[in-house]
Protein backbone atom coordinates (compact mmCIF):
# COMPACT_ATOMS: atom_id res chain seq x y z
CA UNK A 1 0.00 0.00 0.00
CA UNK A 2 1.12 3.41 -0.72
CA UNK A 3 1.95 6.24 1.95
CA UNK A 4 -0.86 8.55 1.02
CA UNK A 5 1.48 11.06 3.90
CA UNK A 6 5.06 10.33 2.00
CA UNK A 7 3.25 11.39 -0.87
CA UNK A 8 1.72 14.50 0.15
CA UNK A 9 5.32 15.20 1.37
CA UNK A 10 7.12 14.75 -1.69
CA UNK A 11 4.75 17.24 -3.05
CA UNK A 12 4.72 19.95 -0.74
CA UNK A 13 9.05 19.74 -0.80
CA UNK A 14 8.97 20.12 -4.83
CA UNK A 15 6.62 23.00 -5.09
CA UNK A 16 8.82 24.77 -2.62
CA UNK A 17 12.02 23.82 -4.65
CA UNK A 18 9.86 25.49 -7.82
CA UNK A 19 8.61 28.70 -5.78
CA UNK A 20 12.35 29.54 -4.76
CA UNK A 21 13.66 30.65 -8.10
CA UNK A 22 10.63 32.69 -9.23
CA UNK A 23 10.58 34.08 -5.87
CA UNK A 24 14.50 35.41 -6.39
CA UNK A 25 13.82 36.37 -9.95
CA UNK A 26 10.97 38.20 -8.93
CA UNK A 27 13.16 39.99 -6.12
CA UNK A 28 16.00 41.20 -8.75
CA UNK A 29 13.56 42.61 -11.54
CA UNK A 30 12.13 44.62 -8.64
CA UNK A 31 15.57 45.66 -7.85
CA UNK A 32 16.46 46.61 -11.56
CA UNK A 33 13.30 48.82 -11.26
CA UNK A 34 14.80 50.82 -8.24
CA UNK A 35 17.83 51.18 -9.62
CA UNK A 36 16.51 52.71 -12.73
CA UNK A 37 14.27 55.27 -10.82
CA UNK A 38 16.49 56.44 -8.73
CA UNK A 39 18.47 57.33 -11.77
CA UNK A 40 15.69 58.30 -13.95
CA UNK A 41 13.71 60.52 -11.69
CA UNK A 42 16.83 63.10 -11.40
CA UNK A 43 17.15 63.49 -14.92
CA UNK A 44 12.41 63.61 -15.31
CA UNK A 45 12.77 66.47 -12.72
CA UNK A 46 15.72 68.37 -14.26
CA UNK A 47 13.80 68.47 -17.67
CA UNK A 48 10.34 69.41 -15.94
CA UNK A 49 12.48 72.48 -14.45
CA UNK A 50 14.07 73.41 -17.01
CA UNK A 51 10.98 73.65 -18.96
CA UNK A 52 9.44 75.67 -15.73
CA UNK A 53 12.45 78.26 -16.34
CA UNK A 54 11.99 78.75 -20.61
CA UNK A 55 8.04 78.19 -20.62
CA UNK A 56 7.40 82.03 -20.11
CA UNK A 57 9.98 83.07 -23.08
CA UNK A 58 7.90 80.60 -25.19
CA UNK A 59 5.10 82.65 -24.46
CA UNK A 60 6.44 85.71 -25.02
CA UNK A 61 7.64 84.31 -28.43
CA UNK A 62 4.47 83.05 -29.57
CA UNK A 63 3.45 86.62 -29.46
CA UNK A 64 5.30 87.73 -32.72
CA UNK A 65 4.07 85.14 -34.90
CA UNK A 66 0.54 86.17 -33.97
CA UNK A 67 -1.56 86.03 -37.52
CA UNK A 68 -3.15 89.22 -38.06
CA UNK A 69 -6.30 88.17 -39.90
CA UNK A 70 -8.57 91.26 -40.91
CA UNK A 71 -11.69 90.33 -41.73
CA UNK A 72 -13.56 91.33 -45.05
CA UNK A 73 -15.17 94.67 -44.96
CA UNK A 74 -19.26 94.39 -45.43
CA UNK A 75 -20.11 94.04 -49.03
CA UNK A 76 -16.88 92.70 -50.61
CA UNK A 77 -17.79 89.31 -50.67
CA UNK A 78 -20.79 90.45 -52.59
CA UNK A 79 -18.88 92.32 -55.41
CA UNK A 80 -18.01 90.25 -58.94
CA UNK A 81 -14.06 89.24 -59.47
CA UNK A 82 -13.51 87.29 -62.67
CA UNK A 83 -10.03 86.55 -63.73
CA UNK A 84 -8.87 86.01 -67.41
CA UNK A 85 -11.78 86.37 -68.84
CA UNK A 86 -13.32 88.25 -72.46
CA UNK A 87 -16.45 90.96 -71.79
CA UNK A 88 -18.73 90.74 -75.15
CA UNK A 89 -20.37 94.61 -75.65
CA UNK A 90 -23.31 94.08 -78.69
CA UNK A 91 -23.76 97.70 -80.51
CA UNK A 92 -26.82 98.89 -81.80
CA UNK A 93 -26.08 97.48 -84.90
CA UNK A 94 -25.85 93.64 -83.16
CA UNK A 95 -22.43 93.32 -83.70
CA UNK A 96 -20.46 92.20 -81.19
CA UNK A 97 -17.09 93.96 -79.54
CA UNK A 98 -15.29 92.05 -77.43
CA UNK A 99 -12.33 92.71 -74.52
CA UNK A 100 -10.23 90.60 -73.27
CA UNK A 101 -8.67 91.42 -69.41
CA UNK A 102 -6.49 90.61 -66.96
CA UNK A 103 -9.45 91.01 -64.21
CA UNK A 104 -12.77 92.15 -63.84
CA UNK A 105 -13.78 93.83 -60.63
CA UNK A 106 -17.43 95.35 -60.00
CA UNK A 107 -16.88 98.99 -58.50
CA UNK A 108 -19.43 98.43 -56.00
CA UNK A 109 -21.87 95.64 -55.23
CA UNK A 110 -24.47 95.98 -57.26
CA UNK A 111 -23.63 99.00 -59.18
CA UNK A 112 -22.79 97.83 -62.80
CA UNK A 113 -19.57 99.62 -63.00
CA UNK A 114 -16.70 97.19 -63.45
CA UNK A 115 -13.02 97.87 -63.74
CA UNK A 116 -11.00 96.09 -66.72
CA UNK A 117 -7.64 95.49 -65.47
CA UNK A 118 -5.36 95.59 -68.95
CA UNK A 119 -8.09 95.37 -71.51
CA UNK A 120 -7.44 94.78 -75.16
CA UNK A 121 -10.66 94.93 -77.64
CA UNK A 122 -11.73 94.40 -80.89
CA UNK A 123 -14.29 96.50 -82.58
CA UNK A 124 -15.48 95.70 -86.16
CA UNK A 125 -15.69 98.66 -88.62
CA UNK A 126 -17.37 96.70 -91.66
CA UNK A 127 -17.34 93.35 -92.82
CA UNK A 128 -13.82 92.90 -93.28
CA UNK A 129 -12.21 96.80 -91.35
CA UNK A 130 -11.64 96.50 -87.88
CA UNK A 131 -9.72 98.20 -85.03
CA UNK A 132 -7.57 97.20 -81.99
CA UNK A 133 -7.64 98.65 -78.68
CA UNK A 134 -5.76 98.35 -75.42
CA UNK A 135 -4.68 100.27 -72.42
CA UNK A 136 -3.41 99.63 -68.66
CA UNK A 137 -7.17 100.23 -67.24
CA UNK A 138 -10.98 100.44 -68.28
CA UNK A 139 -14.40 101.04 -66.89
CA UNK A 140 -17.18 99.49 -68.48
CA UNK A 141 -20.82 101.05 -67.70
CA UNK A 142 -23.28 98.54 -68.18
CA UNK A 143 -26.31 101.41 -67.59
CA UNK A 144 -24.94 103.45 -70.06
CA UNK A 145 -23.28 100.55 -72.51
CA UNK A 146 -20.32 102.65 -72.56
CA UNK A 147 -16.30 102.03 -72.10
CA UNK A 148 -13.82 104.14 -70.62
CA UNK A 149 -10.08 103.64 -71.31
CA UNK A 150 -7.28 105.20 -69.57
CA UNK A 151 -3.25 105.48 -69.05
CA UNK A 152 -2.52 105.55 -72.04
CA UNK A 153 -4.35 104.10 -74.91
CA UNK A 154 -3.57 102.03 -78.05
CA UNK A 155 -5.46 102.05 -81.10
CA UNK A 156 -4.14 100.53 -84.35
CA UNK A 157 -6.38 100.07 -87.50
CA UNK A 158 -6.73 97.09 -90.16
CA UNK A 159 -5.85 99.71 -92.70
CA UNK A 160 -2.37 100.44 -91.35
CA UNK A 161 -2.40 103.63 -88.78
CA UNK A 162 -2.18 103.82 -84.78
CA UNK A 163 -3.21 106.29 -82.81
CA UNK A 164 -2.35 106.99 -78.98
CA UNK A 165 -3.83 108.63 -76.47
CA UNK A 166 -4.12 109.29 -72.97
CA UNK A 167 -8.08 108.14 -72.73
CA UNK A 168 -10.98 107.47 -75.01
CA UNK A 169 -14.49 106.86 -74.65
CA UNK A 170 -16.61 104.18 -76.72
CA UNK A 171 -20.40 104.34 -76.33
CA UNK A 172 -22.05 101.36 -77.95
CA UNK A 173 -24.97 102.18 -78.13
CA UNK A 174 -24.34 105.40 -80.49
CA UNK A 175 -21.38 102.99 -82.07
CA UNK A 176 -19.06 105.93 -81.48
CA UNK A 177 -16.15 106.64 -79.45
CA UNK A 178 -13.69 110.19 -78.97
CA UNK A 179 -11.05 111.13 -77.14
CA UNK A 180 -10.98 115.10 -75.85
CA UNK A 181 -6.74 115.18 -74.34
CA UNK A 182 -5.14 114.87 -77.26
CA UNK A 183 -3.95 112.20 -79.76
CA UNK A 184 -0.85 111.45 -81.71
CA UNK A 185 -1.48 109.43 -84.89
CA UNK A 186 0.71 107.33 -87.46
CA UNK A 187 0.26 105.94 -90.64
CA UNK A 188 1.08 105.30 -94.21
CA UNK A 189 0.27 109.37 -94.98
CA UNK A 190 2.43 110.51 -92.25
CA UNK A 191 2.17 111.63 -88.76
CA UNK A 192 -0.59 113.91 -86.78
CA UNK A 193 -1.26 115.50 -83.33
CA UNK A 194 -4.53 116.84 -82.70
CA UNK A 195 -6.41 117.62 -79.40
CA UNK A 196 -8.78 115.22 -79.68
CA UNK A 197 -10.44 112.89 -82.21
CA UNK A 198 -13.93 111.16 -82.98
CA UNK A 199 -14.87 108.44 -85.20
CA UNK A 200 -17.75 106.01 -85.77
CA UNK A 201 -17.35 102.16 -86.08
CA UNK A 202 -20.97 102.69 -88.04
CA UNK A 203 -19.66 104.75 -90.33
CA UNK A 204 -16.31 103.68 -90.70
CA UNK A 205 -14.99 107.39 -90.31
CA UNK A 206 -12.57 109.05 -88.33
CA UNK A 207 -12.03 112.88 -87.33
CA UNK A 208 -9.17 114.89 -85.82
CA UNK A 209 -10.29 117.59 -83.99
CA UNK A 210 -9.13 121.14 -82.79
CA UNK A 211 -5.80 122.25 -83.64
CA UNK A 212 -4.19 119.46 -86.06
CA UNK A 213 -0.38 119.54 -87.28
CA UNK A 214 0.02 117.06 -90.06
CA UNK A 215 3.27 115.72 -91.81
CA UNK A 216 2.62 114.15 -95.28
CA UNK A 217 5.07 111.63 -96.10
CA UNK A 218 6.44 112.28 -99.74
CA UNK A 219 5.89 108.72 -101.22
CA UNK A 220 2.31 108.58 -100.07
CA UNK A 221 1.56 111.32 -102.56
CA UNK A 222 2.78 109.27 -105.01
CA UNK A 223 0.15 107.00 -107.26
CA UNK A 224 0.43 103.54 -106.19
């Protein structure tokens, strides 16, 4: 028969032998984890004090680099900005004069004044005469159907003559425009300066007015 007591015995002596180890193992990682806080925790409270010591130059710093966001004034979200784009003008006659710009601002919200930022136009004469234009700035009228031009503007004809001048006028509806501060003018006749000039895209005809100096070139009194 066996020695249910021996037994029990043998037992209880070879769980202790197991229990021993873990329990030392268990002892020396608790150990490791003193060691390395006491050496840690020096160093954690350094840092902490250091960043005590800078923290209020940080937040003087963040100061300057502020953003200073000004928020749109009432009514310019509501005012029309088109970019690269061409503004078609039809004359009383139907046909159609278009300009090309840079940008197209509206003056004022809802006032149907818009600024041309570096316009350039075309505006048909006849059915195969036409005319260039193009200047720095422009205000189109769309009440009135008219164009203003200013700083300086460029006009150059199909036929072969340019003419310059510091602003100019089109009104669509009439199919005229004129300039009133003088003009300078060049073409295969010569050269002209006048005080002002008028001419209608209807009638295909151009005037110099007030006082006009003219110089003929020779050849172009020649036959051709």
């Amino acid at each position: 028969m066996f020695d249910r007591e021996k037994i029990d015995h043998y037992f209880q002596e070879d769980s202790l032998r197991n229990v021993k180890p873990k329990t030392a193992s268990s002892a020396n990682r608790h150990s490791r984890i003193v060691h390395w806080a006491k050496l840690l925790l020096p160093s954690i409270a350094a840092v902490l004090i250091g960043t005590l010591l800078i923290y209020p130059s940080l937040k003087t710093d963040t100061k300057d680099f502020k953003l200073d966001i000004t928020r749109p004034k009432k009514g310019e979200l509501e005012k029309l900005h088109v970019e690269n784009t061409v503004l078609y003008v039809t004359d009383k006659n139907n046909r159609i004069n278009n300009f090309v710009a840079k940008n197209i601002d509206e003056t004022a919200p809802g006032s149907k004044l818009v600024k041309l930022t570096s316009p350039e136009g075309m505006l048909p004469l006849n059915d195969t005469d036409w005319a260039n234009i193009k200047a720095p700035t422009g205000y189109f009228d769309q009440n009135q159907n008219t164009m203003s031009l200013t700083d300086n503007v460029e006009i150059f004809y199909s036929e072969g003559m340019s003419l310059q001048t510091p602003d100019a006028t089109f009104d669509f509806n009439a199919s005229k425009g004129f300039g009133k501060n003088g003009v300078t003018a060049d073409g295969y006749f010569g050269n002209l300066k006048a005080d002002g000039f008028e001419f209608s895209t209807q009638d295909d005809i151009l005037v110099f007015t007030g006082h006009s100096d003219i110089t003929i070139k020779e050849e172009s009194l020649k036959g051709r």
